[in-house]
PDB file of N, CA and C in Angstrom:
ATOM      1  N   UNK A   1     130.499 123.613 175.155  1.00  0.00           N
ATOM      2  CA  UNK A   1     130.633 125.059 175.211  1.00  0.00           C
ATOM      3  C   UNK A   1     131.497 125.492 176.393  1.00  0.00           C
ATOM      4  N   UNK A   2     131.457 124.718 177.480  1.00  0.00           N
ATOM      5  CA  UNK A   2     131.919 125.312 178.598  1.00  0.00           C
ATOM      6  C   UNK A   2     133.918 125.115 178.922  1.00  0.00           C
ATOM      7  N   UNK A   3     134.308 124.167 177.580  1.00  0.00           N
ATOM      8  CA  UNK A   3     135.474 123.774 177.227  1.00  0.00           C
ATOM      9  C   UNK A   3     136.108 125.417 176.345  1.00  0.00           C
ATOM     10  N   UNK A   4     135.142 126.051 175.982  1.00  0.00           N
ATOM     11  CA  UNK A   4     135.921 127.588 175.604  1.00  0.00           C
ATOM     12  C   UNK A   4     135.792 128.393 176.355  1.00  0.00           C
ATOM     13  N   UNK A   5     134.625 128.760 177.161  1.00  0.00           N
ATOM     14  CA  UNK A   5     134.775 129.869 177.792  1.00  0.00           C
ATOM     15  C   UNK A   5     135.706 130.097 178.276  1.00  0.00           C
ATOM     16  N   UNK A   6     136.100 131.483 178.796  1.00  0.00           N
ATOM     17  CA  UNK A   6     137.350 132.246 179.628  1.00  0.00           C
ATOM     18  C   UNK A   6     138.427 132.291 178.393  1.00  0.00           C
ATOM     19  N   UNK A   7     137.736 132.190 177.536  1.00  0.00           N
ATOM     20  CA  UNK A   7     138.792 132.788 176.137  1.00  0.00           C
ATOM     21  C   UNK A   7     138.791 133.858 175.155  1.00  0.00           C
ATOM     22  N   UNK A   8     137.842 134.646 175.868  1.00  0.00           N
ATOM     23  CA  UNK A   8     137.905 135.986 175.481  1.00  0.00           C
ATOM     24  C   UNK A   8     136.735 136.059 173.711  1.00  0.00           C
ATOM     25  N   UNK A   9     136.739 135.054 173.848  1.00  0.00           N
ATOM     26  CA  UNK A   9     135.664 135.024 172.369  1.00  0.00           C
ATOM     27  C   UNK A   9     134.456 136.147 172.427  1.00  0.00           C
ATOM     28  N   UNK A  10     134.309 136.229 171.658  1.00  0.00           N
ATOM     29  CA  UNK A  10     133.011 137.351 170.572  1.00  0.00           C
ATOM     30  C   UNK A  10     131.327 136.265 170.984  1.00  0.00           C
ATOM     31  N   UNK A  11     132.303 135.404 170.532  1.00  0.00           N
ATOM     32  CA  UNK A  11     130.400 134.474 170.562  1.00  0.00           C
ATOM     33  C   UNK A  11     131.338 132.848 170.387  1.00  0.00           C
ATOM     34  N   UNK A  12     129.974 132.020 170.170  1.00  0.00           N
ATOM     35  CA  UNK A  12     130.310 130.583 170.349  1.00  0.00           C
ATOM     36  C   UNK A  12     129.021 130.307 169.179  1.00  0.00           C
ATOM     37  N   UNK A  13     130.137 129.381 168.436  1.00  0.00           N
ATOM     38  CA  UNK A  13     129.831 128.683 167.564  1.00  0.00           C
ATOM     39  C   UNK A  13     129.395 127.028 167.603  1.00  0.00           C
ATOM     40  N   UNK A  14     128.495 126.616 167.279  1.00  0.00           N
ATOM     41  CA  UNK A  14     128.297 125.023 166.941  1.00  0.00           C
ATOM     42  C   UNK A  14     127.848 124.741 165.584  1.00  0.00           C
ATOM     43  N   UNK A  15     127.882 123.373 165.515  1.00  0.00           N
ATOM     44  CA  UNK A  15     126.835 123.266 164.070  1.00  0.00           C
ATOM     45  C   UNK A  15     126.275 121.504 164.565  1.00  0.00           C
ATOM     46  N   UNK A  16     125.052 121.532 163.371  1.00  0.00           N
ATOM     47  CA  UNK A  16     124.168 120.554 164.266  1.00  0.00           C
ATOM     48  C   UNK A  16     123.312 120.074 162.291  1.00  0.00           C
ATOM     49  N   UNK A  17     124.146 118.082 162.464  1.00  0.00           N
ATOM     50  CA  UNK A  17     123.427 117.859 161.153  1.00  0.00           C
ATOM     51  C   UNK A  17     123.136 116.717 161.902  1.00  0.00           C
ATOM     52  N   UNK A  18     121.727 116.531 161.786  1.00  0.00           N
ATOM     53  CA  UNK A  18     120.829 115.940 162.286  1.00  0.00           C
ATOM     54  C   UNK A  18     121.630 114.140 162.148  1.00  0.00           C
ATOM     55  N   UNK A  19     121.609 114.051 160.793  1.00  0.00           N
ATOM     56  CA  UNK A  19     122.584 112.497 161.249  1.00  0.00           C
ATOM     57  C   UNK A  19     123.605 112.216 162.215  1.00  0.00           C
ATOM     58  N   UNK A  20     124.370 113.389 162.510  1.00  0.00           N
ATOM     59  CA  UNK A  20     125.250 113.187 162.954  1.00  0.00           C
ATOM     60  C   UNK A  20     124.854 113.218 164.546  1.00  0.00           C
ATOM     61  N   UNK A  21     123.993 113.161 164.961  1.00  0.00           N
ATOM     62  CA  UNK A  21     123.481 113.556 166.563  1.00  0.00           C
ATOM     63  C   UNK A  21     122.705 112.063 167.078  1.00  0.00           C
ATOM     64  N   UNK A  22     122.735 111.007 165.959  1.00  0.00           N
ATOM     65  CA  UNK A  22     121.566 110.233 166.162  1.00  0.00           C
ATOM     66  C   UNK A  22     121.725 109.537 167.699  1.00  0.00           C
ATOM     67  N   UNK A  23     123.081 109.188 167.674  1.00  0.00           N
ATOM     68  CA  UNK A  23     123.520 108.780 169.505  1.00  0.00           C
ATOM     69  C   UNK A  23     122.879 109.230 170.396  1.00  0.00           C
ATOM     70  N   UNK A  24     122.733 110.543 170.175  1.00  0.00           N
ATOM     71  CA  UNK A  24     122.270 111.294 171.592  1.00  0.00           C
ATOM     72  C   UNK A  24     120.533 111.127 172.042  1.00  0.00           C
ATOM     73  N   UNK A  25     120.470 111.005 170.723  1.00  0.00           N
ATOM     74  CA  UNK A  25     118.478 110.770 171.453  1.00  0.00           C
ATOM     75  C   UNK A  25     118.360 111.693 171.508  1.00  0.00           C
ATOM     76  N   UNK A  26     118.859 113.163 171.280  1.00  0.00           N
ATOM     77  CA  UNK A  26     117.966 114.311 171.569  1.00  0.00           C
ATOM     78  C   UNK A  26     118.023 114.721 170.020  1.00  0.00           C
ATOM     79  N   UNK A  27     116.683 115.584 170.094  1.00  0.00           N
ATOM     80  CA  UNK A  27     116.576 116.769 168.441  1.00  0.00           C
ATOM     81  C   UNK A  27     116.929 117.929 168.954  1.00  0.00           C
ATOM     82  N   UNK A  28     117.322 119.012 168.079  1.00  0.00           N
ATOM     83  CA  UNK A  28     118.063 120.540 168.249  1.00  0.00           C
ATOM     84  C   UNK A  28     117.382 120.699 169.293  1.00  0.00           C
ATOM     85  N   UNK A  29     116.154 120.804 169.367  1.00  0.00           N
ATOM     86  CA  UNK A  29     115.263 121.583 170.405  1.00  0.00           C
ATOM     87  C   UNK A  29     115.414 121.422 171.878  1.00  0.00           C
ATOM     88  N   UNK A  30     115.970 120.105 171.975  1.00  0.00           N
ATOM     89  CA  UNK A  30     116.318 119.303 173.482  1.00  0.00           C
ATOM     90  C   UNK A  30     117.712 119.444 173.306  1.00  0.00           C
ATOM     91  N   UNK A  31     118.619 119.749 172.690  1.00  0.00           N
ATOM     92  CA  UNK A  31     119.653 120.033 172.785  1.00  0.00           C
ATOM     93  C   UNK A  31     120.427 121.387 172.891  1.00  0.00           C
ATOM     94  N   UNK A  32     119.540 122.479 172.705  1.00  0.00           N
ATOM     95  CA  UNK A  32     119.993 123.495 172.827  1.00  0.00           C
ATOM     96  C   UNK A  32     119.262 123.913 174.599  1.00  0.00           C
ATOM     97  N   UNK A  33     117.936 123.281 174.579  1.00  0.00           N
ATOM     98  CA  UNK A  33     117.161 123.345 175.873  1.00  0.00           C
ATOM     99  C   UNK A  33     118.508 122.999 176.630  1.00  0.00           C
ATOM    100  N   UNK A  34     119.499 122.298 176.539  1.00  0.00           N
ATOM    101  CA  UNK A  34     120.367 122.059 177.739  1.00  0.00           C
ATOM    102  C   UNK A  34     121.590 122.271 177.982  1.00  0.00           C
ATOM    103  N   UNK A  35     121.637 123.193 176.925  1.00  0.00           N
ATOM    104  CA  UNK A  35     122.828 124.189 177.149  1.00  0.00           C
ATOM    105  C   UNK A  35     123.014 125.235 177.912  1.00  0.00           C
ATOM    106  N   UNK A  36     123.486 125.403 178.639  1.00  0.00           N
ATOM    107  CA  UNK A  36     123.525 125.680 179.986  1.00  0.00           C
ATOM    108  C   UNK A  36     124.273 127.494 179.545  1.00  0.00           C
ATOM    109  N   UNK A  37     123.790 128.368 180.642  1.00  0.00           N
ATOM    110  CA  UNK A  37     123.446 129.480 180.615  1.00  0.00           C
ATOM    111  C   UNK A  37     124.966 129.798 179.630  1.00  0.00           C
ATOM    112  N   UNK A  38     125.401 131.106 179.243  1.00  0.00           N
ATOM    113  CA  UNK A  38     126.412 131.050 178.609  1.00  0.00           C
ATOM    114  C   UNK A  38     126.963 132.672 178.727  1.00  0.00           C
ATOM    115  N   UNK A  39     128.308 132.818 178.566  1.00  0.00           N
ATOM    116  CA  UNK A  39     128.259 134.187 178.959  1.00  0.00           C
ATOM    117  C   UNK A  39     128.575 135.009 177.991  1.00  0.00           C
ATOM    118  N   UNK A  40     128.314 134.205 176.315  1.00  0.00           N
ATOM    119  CA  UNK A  40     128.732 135.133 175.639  1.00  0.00           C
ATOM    120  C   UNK A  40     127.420 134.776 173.953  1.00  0.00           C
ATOM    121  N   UNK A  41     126.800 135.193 173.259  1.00  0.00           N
ATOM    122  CA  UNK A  41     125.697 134.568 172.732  1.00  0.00           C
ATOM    123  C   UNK A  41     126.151 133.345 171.761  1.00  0.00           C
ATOM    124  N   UNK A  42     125.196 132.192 171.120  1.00  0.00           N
ATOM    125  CA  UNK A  42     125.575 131.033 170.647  1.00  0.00           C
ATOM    126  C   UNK A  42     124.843 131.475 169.245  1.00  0.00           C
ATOM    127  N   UNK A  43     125.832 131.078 168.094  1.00  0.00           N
ATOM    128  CA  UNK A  43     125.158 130.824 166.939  1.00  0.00           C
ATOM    129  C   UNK A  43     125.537 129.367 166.544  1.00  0.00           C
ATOM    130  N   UNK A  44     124.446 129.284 165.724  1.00  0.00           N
ATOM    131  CA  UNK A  44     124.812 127.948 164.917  1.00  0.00           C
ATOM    132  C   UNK A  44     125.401 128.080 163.284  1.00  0.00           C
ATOM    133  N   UNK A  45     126.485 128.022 163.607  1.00  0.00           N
ATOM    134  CA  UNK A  45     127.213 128.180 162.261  1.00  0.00           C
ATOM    135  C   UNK A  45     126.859 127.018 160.883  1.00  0.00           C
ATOM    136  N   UNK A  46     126.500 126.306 161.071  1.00  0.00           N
ATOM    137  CA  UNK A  46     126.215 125.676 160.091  1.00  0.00           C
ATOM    138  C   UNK A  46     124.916 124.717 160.579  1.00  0.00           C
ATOM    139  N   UNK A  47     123.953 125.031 159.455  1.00  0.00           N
ATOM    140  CA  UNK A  47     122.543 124.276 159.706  1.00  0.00           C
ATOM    141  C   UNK A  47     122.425 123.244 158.018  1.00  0.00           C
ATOM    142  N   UNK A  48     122.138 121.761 157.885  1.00  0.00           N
ATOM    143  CA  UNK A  48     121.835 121.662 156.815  1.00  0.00           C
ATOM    144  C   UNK A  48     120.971 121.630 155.703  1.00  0.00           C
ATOM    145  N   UNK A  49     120.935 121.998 154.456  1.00  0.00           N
ATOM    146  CA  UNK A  49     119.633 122.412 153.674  1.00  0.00           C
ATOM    147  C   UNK A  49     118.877 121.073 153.795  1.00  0.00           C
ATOM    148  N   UNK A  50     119.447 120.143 153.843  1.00  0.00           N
ATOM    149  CA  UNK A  50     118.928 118.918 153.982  1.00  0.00           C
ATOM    150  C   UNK A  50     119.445 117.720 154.549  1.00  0.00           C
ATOM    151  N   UNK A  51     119.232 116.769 154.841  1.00  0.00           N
ATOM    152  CA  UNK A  51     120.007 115.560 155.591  1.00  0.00           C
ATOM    153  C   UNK A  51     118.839 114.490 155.262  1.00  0.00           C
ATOM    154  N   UNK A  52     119.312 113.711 153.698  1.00  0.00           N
ATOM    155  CA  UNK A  52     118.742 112.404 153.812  1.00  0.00           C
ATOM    156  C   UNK A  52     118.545 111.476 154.709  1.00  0.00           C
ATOM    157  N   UNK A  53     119.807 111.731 155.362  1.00  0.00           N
ATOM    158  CA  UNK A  53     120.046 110.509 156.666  1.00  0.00           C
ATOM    159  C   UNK A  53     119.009 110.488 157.479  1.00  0.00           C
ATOM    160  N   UNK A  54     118.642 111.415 157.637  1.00  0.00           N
ATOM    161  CA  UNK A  54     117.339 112.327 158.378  1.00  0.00           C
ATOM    162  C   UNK A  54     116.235 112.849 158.063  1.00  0.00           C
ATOM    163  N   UNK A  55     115.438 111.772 157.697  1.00  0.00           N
ATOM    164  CA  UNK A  55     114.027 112.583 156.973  1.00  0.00           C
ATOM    165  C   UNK A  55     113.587 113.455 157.470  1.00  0.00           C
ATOM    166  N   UNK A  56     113.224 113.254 158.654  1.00  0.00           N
ATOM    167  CA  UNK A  56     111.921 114.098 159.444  1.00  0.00           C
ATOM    168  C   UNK A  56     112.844 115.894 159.467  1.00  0.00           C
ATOM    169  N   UNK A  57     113.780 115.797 159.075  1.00  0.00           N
ATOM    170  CA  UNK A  57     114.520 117.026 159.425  1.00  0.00           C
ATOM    171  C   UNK A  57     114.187 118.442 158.587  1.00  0.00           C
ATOM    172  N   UNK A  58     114.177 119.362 159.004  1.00  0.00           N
ATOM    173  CA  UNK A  58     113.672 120.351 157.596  1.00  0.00           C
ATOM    174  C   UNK A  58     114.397 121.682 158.187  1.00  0.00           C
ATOM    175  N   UNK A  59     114.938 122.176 157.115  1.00  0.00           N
ATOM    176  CA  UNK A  59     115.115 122.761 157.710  1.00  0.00           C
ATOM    177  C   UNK A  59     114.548 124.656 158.226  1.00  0.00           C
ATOM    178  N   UNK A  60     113.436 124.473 157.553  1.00  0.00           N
ATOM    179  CA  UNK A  60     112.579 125.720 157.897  1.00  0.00           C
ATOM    180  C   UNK A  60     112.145 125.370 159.750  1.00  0.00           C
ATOM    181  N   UNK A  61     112.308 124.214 160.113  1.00  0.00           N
ATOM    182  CA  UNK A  61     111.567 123.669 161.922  1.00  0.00           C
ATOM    183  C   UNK A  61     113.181 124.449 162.623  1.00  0.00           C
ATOM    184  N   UNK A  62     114.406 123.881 161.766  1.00  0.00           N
ATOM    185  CA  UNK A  62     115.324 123.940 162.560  1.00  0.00           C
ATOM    186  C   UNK A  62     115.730 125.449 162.925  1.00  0.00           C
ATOM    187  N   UNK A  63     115.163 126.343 161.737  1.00  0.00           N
ATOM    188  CA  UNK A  63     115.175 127.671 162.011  1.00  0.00           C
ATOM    189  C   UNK A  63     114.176 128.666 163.065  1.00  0.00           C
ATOM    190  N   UNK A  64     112.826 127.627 162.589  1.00  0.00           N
ATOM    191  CA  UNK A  64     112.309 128.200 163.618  1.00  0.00           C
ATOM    192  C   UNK A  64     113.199 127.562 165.420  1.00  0.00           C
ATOM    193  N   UNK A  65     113.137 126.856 165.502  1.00  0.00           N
ATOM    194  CA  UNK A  65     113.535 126.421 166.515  1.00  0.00           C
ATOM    195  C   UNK A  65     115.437 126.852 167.365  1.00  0.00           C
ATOM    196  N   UNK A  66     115.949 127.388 166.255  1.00  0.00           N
ATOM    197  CA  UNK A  66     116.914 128.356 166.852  1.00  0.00           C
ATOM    198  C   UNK A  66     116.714 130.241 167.299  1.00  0.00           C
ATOM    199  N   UNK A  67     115.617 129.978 166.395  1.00  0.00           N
ATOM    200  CA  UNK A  67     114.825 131.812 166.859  1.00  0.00           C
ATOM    201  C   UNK A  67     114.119 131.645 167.905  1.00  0.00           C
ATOM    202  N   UNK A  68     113.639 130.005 168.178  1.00  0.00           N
ATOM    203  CA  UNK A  68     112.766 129.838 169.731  1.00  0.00           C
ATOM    204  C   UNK A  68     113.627 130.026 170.906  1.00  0.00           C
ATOM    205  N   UNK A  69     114.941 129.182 170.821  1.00  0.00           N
ATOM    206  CA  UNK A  69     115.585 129.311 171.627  1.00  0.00           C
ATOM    207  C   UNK A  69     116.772 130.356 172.106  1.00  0.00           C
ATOM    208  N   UNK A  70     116.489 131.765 171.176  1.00  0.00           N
ATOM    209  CA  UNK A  70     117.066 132.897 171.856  1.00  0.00           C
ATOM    210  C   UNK A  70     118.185 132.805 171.136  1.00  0.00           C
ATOM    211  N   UNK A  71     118.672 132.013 170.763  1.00  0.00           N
ATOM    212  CA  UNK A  71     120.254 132.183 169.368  1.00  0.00           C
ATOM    213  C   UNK A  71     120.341 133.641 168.544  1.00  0.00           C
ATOM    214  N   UNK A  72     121.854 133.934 168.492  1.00  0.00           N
ATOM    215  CA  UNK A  72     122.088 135.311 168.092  1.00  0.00           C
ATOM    216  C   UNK A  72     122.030 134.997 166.322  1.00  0.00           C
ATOM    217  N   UNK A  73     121.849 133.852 165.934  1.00  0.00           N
ATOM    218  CA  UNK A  73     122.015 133.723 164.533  1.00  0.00           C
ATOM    219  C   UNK A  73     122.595 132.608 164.149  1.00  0.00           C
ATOM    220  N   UNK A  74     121.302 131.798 162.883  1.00  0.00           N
ATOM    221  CA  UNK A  74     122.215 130.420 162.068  1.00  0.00           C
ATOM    222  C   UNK A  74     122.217 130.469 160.792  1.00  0.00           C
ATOM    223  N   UNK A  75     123.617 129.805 160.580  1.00  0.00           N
ATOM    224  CA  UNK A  75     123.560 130.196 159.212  1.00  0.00           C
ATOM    225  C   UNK A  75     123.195 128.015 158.235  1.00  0.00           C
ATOM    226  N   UNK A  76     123.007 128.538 157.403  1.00  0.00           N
ATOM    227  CA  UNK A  76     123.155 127.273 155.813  1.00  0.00           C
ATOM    228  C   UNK A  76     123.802 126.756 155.485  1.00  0.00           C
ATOM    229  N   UNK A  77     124.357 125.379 155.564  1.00  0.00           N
ATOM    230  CA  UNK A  77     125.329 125.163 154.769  1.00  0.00           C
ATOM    231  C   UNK A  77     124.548 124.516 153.306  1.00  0.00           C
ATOM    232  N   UNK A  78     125.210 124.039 152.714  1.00  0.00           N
ATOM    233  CA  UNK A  78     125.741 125.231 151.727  1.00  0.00           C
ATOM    234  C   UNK A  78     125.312 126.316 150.753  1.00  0.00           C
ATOM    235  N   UNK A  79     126.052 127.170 150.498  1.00  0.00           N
ATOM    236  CA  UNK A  79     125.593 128.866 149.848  1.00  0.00           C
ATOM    237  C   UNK A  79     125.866 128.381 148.147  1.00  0.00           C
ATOM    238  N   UNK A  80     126.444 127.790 147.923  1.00  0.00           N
ATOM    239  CA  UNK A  80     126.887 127.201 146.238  1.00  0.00           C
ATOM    240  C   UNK A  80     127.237 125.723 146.101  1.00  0.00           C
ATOM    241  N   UNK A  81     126.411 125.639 145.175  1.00  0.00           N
ATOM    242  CA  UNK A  81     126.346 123.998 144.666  1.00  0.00           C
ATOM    243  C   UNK A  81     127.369 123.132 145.052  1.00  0.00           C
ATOM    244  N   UNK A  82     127.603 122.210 145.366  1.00  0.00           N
ATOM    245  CA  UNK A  82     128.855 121.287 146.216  1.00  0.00           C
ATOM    246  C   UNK A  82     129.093 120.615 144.569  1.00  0.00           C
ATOM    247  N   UNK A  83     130.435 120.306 144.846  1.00  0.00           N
ATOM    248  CA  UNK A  83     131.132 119.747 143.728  1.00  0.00           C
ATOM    249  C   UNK A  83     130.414 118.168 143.205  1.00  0.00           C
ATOM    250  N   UNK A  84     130.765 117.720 142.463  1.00  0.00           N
ATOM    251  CA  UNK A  84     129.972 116.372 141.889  1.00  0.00           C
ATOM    252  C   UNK A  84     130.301 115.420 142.742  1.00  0.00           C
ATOM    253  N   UNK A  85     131.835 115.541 143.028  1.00  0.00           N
ATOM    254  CA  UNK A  85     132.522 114.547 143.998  1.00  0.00           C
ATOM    255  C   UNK A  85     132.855 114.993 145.004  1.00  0.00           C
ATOM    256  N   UNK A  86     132.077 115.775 145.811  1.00  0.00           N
ATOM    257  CA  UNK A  86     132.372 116.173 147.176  1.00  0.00           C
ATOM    258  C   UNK A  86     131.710 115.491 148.220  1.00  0.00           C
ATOM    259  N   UNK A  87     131.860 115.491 149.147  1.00  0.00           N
ATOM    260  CA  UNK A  87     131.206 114.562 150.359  1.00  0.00           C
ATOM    261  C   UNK A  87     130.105 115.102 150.607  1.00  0.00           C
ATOM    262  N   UNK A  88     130.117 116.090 150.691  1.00  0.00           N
ATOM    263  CA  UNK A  88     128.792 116.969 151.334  1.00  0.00           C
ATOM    264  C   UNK A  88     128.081 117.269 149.861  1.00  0.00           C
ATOM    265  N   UNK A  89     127.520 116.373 148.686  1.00  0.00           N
ATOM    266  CA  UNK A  89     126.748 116.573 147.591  1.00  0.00           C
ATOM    267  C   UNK A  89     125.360 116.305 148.234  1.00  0.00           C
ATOM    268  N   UNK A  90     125.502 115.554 149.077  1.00  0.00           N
ATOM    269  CA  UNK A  90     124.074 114.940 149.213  1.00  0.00           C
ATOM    270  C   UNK A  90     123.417 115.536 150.142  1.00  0.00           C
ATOM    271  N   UNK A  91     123.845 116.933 150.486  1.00  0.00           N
ATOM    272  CA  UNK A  91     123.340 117.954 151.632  1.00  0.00           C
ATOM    273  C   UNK A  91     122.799 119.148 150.419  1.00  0.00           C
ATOM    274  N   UNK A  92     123.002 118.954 149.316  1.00  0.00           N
ATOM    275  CA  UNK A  92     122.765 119.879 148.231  1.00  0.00           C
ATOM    276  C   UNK A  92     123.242 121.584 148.567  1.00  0.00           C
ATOM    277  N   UNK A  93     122.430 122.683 148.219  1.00  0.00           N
ATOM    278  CA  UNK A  93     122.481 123.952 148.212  1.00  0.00           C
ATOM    279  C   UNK A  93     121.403 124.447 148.707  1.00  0.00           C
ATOM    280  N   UNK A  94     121.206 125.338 149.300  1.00  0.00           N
ATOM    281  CA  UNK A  94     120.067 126.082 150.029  1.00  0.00           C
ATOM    282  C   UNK A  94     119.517 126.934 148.627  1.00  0.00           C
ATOM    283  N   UNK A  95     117.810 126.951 148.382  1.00  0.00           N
ATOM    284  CA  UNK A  95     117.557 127.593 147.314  1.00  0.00           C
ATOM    285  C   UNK A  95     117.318 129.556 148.370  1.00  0.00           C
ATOM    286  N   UNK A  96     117.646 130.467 147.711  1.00  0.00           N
ATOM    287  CA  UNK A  96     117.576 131.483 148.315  1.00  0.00           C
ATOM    288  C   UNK A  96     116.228 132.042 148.035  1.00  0.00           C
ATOM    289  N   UNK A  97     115.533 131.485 147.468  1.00  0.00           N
ATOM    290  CA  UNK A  97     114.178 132.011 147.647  1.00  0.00           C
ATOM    291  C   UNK A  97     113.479 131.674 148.675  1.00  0.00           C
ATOM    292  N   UNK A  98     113.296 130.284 148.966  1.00  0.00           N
ATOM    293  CA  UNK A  98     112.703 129.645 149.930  1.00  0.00           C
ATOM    294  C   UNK A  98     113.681 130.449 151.436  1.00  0.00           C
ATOM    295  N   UNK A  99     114.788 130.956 151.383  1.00  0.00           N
ATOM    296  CA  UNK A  99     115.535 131.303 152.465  1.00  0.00           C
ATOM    297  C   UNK A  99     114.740 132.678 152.956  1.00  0.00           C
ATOM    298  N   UNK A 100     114.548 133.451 151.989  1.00  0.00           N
ATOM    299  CA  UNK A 100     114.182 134.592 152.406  1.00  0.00           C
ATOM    300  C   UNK A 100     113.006 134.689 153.144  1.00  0.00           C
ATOM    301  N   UNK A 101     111.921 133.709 153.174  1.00  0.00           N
ATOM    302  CA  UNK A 101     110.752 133.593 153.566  1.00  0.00           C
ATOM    303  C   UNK A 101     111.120 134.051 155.218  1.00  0.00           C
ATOM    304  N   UNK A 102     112.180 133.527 155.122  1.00  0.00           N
ATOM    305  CA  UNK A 102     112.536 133.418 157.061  1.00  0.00           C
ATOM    306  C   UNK A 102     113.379 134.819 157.393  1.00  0.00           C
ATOM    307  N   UNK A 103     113.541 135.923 156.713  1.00  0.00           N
ATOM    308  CA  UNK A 103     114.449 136.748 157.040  1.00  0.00           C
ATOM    309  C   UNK A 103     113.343 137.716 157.722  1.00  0.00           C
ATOM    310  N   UNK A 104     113.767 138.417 158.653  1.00  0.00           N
ATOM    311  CA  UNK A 104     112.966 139.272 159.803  1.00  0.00           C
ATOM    312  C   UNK A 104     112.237 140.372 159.478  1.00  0.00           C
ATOM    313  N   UNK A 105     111.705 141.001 159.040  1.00  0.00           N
ATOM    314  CA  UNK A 105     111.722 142.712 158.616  1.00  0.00           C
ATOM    315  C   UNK A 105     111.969 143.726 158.987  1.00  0.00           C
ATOM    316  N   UNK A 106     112.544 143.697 160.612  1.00  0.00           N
ATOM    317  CA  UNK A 106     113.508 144.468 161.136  1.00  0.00           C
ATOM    318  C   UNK A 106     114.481 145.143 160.649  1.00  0.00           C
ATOM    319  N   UNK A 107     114.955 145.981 160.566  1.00  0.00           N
ATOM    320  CA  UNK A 107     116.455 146.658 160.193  1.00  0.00           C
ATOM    321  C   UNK A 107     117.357 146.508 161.135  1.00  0.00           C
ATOM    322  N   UNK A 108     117.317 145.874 162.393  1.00  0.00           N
ATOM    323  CA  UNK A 108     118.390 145.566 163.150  1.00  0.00           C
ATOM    324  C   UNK A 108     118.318 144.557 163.579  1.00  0.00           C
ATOM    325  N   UNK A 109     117.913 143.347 163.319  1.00  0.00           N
ATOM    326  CA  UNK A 109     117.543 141.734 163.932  1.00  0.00           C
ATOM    327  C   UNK A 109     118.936 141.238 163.101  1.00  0.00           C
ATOM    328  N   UNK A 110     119.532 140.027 164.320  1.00  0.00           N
ATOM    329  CA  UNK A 110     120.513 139.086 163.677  1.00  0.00           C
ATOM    330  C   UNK A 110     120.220 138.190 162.929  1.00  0.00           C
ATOM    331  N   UNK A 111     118.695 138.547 162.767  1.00  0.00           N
ATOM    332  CA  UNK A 111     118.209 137.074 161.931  1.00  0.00           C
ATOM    333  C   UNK A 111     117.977 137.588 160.287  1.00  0.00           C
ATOM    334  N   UNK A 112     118.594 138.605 159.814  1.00  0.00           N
ATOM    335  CA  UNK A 112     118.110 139.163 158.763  1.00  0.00           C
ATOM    336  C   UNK A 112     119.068 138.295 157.497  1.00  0.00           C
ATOM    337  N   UNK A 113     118.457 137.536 156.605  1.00  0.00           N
ATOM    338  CA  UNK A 113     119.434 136.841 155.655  1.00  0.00           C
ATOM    339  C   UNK A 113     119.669 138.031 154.486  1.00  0.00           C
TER     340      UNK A 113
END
């Protein structure tokens, strides 16, 4: 994160699929814990509906756990069915029912899906 600042950005983006982190030894929760103060808010642009690679992963924990840690907003990947032969098939589609469970009831929260 600290490789963009002083660039005039809106906000700061990451995305976080649990296979892909396995090096680090940390889960979202220890990884956002150490992101260091920031001067402009962090979303997580892409969260996945699922990650075989990654059992224990779910992603209703990973949501709670970006609303724990003060995030302006994460979004799903993916919103429509991935192609037969696409790379990312095996991350499937987010069902939008199960999504809504998590949307805020606020009329002004960033967390509203």
């Amino acid at each position: 994160m600290n490789a963009w600042s002083g660039l005039g950005l809106d906000f700061y983006d990451a995305h976080y699929y649990p296979s892909c982190e396995k090096e680090t030894n940390h889960d979202l929760a220890q990884q956002l814990a150490s992101v260091p103060l920031l001067d402009k808010p962090l979303c997580i642009g892409e969260l996945p509906w699922q990650d075989p690679a990654a059992p224990d992963y779910s992603l209703a924990s990973a949501l709670r756990i970006c609303r724990e840690a003060g995030l302006a907003g994460a979004a799903v990947w993916r919103w429509t069915q991935p192609e037969d032969a696409g790379s990312d098939r095996h991350i499937g589609s987010v069902d939008p029912v199960l999504l809504r469970a998590w949307a805020v009831p606020t009329l002004n929260s960033a967390w509203k899906v």
